[in-house]
PDB file of N, CA and C in Angstrom:
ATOM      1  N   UNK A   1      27.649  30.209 145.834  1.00  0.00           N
ATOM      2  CA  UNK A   1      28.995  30.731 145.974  1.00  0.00           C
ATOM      3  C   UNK A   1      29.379  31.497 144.704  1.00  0.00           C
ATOM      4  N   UNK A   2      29.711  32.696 144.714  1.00  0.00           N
ATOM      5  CA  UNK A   2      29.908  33.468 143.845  1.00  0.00           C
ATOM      6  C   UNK A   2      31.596  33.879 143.897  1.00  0.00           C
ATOM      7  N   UNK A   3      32.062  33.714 142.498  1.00  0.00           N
ATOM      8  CA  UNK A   3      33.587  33.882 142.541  1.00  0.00           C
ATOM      9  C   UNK A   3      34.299  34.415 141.468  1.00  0.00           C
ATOM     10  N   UNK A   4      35.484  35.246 141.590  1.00  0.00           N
ATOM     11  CA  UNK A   4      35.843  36.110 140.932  1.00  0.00           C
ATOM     12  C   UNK A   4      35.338  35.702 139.519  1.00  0.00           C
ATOM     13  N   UNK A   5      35.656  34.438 139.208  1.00  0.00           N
ATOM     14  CA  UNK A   5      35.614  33.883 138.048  1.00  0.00           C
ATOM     15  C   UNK A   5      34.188  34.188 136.973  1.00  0.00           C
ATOM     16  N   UNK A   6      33.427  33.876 137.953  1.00  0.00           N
ATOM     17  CA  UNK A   6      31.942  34.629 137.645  1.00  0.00           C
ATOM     18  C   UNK A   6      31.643  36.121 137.507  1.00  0.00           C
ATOM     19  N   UNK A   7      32.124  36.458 138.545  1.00  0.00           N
ATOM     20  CA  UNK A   7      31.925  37.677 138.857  1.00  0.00           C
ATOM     21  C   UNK A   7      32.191  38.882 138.066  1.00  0.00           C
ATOM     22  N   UNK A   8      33.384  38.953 137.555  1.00  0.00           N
ATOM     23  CA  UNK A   8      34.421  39.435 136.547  1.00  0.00           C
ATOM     24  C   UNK A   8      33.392  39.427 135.108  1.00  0.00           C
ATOM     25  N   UNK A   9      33.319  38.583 134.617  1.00  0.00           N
ATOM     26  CA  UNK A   9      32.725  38.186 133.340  1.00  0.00           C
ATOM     27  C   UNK A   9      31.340  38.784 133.340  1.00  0.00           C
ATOM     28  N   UNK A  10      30.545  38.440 134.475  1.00  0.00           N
ATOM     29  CA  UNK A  10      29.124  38.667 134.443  1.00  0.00           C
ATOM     30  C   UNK A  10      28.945  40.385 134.246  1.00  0.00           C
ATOM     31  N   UNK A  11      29.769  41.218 135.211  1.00  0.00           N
ATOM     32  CA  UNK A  11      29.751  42.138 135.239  1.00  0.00           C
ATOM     33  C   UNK A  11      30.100  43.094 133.458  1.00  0.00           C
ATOM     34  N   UNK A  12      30.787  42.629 133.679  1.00  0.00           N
ATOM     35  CA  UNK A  12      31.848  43.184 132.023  1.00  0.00           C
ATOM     36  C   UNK A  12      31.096  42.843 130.824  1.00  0.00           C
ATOM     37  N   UNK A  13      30.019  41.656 130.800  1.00  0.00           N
ATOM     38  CA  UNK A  13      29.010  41.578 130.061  1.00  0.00           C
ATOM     39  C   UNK A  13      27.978  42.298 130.009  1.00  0.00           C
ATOM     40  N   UNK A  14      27.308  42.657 130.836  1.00  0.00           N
ATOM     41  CA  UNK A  14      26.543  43.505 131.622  1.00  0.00           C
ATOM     42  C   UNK A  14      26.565  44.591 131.229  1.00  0.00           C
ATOM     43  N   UNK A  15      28.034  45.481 131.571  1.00  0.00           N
ATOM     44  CA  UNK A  15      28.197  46.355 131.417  1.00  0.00           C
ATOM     45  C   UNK A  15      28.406  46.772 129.701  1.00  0.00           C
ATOM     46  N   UNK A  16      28.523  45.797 128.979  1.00  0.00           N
ATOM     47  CA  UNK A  16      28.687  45.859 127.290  1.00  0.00           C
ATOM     48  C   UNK A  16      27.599  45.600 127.210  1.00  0.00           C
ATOM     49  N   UNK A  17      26.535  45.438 127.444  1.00  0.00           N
ATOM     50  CA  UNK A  17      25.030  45.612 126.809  1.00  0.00           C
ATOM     51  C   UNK A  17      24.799  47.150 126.761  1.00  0.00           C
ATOM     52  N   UNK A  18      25.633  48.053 127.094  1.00  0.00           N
ATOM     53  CA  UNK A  18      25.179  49.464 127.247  1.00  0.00           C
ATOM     54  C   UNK A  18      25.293  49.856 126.060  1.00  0.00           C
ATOM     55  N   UNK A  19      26.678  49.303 125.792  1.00  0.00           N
ATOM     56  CA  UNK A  19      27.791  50.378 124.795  1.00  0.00           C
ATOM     57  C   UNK A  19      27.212  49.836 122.970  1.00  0.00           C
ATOM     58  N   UNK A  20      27.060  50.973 122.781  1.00  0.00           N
ATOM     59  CA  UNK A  20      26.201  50.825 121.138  1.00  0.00           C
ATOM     60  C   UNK A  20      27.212  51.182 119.968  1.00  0.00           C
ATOM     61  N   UNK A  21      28.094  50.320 119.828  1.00  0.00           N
ATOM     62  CA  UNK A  21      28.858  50.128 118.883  1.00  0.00           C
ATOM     63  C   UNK A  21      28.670  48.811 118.146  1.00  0.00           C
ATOM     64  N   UNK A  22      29.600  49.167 116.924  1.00  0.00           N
ATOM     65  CA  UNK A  22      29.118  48.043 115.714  1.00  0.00           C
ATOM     66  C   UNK A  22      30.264  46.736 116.323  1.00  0.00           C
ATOM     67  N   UNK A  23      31.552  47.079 116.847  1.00  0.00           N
ATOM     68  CA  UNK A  23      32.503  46.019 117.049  1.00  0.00           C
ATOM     69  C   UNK A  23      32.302  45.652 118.843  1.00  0.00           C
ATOM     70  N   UNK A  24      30.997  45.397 118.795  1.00  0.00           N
ATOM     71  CA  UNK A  24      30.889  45.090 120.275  1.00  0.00           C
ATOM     72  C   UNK A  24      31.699  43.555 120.643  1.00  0.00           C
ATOM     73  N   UNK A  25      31.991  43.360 119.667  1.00  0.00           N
ATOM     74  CA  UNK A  25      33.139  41.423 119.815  1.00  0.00           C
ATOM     75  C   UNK A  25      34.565  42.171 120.516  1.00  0.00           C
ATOM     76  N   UNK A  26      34.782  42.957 119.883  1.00  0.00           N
ATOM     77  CA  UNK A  26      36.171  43.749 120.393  1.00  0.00           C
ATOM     78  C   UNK A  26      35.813  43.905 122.185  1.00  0.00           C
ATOM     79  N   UNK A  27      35.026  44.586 122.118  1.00  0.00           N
ATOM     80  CA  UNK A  27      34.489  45.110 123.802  1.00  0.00           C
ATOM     81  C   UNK A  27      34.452  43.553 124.650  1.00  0.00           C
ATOM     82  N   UNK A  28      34.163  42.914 123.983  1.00  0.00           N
ATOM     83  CA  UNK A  28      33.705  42.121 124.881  1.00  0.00           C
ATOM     84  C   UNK A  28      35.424  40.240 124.964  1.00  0.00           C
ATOM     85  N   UNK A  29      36.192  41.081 124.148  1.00  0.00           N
ATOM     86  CA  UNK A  29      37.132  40.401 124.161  1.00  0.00           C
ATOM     87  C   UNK A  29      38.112  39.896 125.772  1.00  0.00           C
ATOM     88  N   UNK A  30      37.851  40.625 126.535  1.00  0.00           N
ATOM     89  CA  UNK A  30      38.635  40.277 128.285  1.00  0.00           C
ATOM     90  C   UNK A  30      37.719  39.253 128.354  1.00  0.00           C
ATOM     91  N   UNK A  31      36.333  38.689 127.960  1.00  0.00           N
ATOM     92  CA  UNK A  31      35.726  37.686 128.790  1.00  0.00           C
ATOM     93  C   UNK A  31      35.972  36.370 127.951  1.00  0.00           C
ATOM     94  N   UNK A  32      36.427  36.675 126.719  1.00  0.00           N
ATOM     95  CA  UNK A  32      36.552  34.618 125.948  1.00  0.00           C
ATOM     96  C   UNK A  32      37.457  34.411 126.817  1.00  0.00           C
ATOM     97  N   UNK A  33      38.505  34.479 127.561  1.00  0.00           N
ATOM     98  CA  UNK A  33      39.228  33.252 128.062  1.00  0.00           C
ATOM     99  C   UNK A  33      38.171  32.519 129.606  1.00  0.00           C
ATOM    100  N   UNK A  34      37.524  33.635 129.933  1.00  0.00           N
ATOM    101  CA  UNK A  34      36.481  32.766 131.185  1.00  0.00           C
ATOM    102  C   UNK A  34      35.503  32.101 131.123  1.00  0.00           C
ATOM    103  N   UNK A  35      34.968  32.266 129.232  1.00  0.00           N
ATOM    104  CA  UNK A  35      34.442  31.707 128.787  1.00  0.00           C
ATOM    105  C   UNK A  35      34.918  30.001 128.326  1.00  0.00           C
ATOM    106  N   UNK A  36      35.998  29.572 127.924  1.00  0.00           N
ATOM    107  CA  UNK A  36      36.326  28.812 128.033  1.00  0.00           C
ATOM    108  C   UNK A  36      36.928  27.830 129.653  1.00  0.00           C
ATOM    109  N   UNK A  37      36.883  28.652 130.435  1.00  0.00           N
ATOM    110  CA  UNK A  37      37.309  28.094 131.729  1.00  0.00           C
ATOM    111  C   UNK A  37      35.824  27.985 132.268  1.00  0.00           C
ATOM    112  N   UNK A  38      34.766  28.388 132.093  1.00  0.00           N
ATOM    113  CA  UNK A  38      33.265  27.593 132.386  1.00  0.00           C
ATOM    114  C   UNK A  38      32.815  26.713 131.729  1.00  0.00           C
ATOM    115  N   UNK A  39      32.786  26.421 130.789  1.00  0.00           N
ATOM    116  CA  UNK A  39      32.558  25.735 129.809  1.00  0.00           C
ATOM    117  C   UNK A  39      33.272  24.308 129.669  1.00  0.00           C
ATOM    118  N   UNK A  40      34.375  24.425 129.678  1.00  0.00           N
ATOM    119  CA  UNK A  40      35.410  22.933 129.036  1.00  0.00           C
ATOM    120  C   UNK A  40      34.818  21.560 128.698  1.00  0.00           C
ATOM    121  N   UNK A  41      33.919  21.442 129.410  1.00  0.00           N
ATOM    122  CA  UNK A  41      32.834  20.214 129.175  1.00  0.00           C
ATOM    123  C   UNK A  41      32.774  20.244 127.827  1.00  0.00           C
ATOM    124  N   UNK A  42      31.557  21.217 127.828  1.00  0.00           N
ATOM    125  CA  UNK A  42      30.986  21.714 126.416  1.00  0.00           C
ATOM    126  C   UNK A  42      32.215  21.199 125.361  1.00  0.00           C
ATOM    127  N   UNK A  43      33.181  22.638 125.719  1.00  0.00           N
ATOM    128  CA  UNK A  43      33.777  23.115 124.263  1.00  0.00           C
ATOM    129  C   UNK A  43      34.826  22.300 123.998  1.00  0.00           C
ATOM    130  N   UNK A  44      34.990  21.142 124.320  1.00  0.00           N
ATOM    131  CA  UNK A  44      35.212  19.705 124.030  1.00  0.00           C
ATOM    132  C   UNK A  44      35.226  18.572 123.876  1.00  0.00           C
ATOM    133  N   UNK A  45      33.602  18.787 123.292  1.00  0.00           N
ATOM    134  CA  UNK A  45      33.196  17.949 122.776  1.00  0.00           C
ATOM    135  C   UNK A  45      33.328  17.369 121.621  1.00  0.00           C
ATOM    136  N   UNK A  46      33.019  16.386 121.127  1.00  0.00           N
ATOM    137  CA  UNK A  46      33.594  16.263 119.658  1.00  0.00           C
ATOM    138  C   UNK A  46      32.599  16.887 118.195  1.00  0.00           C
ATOM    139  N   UNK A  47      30.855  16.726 119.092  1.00  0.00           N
ATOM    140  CA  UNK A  47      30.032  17.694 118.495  1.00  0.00           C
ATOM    141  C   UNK A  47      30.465  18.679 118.166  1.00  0.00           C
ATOM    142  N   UNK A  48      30.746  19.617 119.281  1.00  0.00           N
ATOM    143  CA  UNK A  48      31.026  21.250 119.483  1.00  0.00           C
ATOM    144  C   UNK A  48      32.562  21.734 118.458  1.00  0.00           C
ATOM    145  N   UNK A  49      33.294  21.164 118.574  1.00  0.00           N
ATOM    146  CA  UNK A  49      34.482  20.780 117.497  1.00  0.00           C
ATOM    147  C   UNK A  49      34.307  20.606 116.185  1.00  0.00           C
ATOM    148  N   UNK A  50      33.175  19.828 115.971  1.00  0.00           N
ATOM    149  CA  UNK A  50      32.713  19.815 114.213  1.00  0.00           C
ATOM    150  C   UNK A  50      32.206  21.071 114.206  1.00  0.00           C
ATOM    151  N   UNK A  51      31.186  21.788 114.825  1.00  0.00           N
ATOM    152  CA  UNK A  51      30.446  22.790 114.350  1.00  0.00           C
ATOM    153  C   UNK A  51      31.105  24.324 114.822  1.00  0.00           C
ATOM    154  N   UNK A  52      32.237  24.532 115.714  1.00  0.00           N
ATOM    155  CA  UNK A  52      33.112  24.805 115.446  1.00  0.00           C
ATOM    156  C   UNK A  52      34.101  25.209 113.868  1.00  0.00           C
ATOM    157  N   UNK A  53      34.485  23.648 113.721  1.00  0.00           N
ATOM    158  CA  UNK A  53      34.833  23.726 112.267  1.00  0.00           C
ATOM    159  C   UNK A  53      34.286  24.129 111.115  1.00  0.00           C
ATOM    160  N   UNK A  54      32.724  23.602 110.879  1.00  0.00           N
ATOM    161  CA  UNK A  54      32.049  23.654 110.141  1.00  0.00           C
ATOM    162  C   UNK A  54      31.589  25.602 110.121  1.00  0.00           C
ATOM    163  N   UNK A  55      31.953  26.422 110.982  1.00  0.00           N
ATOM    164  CA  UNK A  55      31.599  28.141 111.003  1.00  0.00           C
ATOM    165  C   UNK A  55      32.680  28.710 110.917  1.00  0.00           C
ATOM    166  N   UNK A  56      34.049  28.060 111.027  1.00  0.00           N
ATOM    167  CA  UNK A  56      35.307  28.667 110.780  1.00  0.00           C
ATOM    168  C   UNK A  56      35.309  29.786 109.395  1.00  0.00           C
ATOM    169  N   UNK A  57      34.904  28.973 107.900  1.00  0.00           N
ATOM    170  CA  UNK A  57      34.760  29.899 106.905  1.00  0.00           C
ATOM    171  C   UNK A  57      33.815  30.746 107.403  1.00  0.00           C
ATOM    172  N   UNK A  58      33.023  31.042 107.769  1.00  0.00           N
ATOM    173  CA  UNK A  58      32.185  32.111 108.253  1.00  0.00           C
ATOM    174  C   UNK A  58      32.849  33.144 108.664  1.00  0.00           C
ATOM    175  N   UNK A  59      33.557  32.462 109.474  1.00  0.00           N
ATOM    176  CA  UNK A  59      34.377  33.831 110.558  1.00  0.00           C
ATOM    177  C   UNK A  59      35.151  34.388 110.030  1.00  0.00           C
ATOM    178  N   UNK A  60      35.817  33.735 109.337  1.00  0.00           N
ATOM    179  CA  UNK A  60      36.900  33.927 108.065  1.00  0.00           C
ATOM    180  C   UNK A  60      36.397  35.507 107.702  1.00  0.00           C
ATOM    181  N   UNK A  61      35.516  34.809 107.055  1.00  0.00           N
ATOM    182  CA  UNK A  61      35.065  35.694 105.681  1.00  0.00           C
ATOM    183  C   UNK A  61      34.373  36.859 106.465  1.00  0.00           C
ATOM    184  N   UNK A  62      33.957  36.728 107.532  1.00  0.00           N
ATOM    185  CA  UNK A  62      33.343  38.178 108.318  1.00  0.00           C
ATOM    186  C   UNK A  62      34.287  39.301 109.012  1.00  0.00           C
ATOM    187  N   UNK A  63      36.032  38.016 109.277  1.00  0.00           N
ATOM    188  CA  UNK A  63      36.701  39.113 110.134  1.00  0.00           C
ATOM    189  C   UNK A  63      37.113  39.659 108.714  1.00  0.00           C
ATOM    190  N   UNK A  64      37.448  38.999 107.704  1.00  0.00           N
ATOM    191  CA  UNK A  64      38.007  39.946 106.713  1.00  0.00           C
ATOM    192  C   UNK A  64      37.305  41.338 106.128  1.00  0.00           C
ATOM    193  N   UNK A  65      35.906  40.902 106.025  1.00  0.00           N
ATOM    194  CA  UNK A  65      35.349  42.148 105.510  1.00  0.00           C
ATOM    195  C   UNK A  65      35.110  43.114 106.777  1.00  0.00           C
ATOM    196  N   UNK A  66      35.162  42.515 107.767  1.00  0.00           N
ATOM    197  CA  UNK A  66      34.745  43.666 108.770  1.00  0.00           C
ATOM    198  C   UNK A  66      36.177  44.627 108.773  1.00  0.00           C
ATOM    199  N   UNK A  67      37.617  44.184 108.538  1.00  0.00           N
ATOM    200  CA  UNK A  67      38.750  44.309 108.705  1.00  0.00           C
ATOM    201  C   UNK A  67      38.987  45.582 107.570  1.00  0.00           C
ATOM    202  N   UNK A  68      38.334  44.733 106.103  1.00  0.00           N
ATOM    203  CA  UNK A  68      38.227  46.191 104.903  1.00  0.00           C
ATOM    204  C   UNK A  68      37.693  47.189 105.498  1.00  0.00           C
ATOM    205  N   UNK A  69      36.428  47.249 106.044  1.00  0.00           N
ATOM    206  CA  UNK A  69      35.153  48.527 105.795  1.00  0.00           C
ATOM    207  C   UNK A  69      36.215  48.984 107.450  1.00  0.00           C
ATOM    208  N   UNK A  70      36.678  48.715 108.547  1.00  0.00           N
ATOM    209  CA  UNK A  70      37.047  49.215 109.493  1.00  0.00           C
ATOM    210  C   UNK A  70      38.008  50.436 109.348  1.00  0.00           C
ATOM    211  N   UNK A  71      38.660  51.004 108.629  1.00  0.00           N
ATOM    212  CA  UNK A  71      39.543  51.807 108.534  1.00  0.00           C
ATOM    213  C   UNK A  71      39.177  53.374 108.427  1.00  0.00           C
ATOM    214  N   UNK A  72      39.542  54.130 109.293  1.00  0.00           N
ATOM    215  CA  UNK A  72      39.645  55.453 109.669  1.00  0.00           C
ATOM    216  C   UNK A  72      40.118  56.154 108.238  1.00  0.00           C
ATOM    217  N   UNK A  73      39.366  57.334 107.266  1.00  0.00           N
ATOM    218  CA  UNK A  73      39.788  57.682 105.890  1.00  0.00           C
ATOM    219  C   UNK A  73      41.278  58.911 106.390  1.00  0.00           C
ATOM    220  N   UNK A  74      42.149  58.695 106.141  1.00  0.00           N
ATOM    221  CA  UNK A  74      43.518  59.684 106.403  1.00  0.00           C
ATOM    222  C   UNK A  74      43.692  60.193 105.220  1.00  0.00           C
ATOM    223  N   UNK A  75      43.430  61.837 105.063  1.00  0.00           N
ATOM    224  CA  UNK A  75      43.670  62.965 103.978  1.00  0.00           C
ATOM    225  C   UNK A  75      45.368  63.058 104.029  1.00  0.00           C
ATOM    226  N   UNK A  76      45.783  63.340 105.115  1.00  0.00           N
ATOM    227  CA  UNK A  76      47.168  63.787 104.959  1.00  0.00           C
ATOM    228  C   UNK A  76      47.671  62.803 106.015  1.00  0.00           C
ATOM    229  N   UNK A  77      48.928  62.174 105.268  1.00  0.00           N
ATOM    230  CA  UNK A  77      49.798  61.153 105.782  1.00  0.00           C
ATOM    231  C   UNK A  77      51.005  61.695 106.466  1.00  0.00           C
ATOM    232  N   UNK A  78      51.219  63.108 106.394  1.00  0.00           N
ATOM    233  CA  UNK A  78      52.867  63.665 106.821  1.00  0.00           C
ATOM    234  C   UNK A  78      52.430  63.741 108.788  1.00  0.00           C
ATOM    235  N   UNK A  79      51.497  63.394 109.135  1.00  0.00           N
ATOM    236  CA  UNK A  79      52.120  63.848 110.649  1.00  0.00           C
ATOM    237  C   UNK A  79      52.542  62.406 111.101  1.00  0.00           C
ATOM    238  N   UNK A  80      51.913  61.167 110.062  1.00  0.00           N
ATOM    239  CA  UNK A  80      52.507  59.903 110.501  1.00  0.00           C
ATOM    240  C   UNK A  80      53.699  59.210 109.785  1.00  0.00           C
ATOM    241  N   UNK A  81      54.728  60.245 109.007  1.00  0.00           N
ATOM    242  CA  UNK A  81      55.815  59.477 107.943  1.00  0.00           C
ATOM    243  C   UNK A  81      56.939  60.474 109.094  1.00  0.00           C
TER     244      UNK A  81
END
């Protein structure tokens, strides 16, 4: 039995294996919430929760630098003041 729930996600994954960009997490952002609605077992576990915790500084420290180097260089600021 195949259902939206699947369906939706599988596809949209699928279809982001194409796209050759560096912020493919962005692209693929519509599918974490169905990701957690397959899962719930799992991702509450008390294991999955420590190690979870235990990669938080990771993420930290990756969205920040990805957040520096991300910015578009703007010569002239007057068409946006």
């Amino acid at each position: 039995k195949i259902s939206p729930f699947t369906l939706y996600p599988a596809i949209f994954t699928l279809a982001t294996l194409f796209v050759a960009h560096r912020d493919i997490s962005r692209y693929l952002a519509p599918v974490y919430p169905f990701i957690f609605l397959a899962f719930p077992k799992f991702l509450t576990r008390p294991s999955t929760k420590i190690v979870f915790l235990l990669l938080l500084p990771a993420l930290i420290l990756f969205a920040v630098n990805f957040v520096t180097q991300n910015t578009a260089p703007i010569a002239d600021w007057a068409a946006y003041l």
